[in-house]
Protein backbone atom coordinates (compact mmCIF):
# COMPACT_ATOMS: atom_id res chain seq x y z
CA UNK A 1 185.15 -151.39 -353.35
CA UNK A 2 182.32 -149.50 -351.92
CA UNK A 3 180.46 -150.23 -348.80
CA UNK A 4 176.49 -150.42 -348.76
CA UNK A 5 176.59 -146.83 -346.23
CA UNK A 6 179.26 -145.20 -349.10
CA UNK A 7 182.19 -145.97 -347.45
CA UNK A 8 185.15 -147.00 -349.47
CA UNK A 9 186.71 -150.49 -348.11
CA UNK A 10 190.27 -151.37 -348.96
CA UNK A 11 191.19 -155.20 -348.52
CA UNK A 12 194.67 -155.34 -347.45
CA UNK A 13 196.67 -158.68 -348.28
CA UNK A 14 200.12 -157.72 -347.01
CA UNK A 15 202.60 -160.35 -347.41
CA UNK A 16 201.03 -163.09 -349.13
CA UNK A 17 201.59 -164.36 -352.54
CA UNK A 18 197.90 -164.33 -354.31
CA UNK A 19 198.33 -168.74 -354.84
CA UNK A 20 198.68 -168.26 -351.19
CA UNK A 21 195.03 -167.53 -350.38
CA UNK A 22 192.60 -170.30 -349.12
CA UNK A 23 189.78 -170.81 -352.31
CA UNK A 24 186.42 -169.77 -350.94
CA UNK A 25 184.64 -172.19 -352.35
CA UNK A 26 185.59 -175.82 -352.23
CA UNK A 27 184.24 -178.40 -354.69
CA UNK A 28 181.60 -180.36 -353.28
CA UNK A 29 182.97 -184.08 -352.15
CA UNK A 30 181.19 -186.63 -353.46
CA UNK A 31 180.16 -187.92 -350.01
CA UNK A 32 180.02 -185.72 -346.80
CA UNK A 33 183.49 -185.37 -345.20
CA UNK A 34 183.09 -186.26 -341.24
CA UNK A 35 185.99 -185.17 -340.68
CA UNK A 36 186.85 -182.54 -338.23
CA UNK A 37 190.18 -181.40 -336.04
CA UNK A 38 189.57 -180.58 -332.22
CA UNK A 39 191.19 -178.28 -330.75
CA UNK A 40 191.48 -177.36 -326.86
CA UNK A 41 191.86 -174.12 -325.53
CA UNK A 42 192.54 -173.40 -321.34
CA UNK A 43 189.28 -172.31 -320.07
CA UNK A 44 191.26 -169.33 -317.90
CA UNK A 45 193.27 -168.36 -320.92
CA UNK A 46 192.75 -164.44 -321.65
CA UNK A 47 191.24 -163.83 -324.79
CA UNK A 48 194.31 -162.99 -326.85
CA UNK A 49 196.32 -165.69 -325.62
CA UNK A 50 193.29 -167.84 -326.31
CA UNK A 51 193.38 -167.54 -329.71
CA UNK A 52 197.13 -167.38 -330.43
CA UNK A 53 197.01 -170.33 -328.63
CA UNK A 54 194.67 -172.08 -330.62
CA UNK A 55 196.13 -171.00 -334.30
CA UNK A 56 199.53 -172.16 -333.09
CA UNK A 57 198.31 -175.44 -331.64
CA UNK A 58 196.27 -176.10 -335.36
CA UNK A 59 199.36 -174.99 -337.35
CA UNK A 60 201.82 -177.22 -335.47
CA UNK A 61 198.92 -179.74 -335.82
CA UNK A 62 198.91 -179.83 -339.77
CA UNK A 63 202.92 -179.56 -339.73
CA UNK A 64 203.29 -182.48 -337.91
CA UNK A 65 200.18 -184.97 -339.12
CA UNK A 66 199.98 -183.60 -342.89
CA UNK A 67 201.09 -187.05 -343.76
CA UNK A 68 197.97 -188.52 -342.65
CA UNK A 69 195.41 -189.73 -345.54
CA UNK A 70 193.08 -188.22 -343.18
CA UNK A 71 194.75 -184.95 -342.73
CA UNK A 72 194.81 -184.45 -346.46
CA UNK A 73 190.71 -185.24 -346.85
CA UNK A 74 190.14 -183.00 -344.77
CA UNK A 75 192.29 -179.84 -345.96
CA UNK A 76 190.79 -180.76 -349.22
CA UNK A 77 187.13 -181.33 -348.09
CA UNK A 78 185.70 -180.03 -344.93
CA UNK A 79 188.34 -178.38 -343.16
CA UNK A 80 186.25 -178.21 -340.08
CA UNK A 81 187.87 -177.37 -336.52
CA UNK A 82 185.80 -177.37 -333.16
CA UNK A 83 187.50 -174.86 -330.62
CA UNK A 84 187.08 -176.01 -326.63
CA UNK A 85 187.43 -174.05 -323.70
CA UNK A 86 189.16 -177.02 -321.36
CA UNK A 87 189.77 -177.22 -317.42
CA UNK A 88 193.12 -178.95 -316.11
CA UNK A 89 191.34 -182.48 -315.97
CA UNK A 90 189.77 -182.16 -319.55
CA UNK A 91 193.42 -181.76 -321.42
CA UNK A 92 195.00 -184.38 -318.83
CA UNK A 93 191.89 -186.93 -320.52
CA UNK A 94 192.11 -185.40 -323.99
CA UNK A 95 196.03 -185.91 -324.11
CA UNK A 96 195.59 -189.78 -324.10
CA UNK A 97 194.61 -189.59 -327.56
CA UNK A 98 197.28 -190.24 -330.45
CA UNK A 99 198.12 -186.81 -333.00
CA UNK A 100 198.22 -183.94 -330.98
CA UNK A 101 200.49 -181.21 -330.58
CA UNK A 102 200.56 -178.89 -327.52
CA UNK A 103 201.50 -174.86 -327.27
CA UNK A 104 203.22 -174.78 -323.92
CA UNK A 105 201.68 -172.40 -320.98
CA UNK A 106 204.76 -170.34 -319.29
CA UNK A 107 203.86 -171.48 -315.52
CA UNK A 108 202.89 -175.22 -315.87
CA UNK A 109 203.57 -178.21 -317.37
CA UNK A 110 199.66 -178.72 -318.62
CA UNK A 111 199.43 -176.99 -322.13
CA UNK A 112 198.07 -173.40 -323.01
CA UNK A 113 196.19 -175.27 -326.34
CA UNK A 114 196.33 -178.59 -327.63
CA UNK A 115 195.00 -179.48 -331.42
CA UNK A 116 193.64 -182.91 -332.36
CA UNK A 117 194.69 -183.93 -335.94
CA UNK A 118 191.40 -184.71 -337.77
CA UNK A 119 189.96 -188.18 -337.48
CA UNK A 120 186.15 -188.87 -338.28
CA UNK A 121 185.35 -190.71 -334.68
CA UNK A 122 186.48 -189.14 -331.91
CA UNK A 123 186.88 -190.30 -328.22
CA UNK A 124 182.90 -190.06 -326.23
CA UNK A 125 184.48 -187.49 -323.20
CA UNK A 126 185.17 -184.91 -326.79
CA UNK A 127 181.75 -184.36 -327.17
CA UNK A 128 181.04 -183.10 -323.45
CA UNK A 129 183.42 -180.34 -323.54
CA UNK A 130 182.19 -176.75 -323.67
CA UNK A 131 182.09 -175.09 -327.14
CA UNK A 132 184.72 -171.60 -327.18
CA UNK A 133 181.82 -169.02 -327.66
């Protein structure tokens, strides 16, 4: 395709079978999905390790609670995930909650990411952590 300065643009798909790729548009549920999967991120973290962190921590998420009825509404509705930057305290509170699965840190037993399988009411202390911007 052609850019809007003239440039051509090539989009590269390498390794993927076409069925493979997520639809971009998703039929509209018939009421508003709520649904939404948390996931926790250490606040000192560089920024690549951040987000490998954080797509490891979803995927191993999904793998383990795809089961869930809830897990399936939401891959088939809103698909929603709320990235956290998270101190040493925040992941010891946030680990009390059930579904979660935690990408190890090399140098401590507290993890490097944790994801939150998707639920539509979430524990009050997840809405006071910082958003990752």
């Amino acid at each position: 395709t052609e850019s809007a300065l003239g440039h051509m643009e090539v989009a590269i798909v390498g390794g993927c079978h076409q069925d493979a790729i997520a639809p971009q548009h998703r039929k509209a549920p018939e009421h508003p999905c709520t649904l939404k999967m948390y996931i926790l991120v250490d606040q000192n973290a560089p920024l690549q390790d951040a987000m490998a962190a954080a797509a490891n921590a979803a995927i191993l998420c999904f793998a383990r609670h795809e089961h869930l009825p809830e897990t399936s509404e939401w891959v088939n509705s809103s698909f929603r995930k709320v990235v956290c930057r998270a101190s040493e305290s925040d992941f010891v509170q946030a680990m009390r909650a059930e579904n979660c699965a935690a990408v190890p840190r090399e140098s401590s037993s507290l993890p490097r990411a944790v994801a939150f399988s998707p639920r539509p009411v979430w524990p009050k202390q997840f809405q006071f952590f910082r958003l990752y911007r």
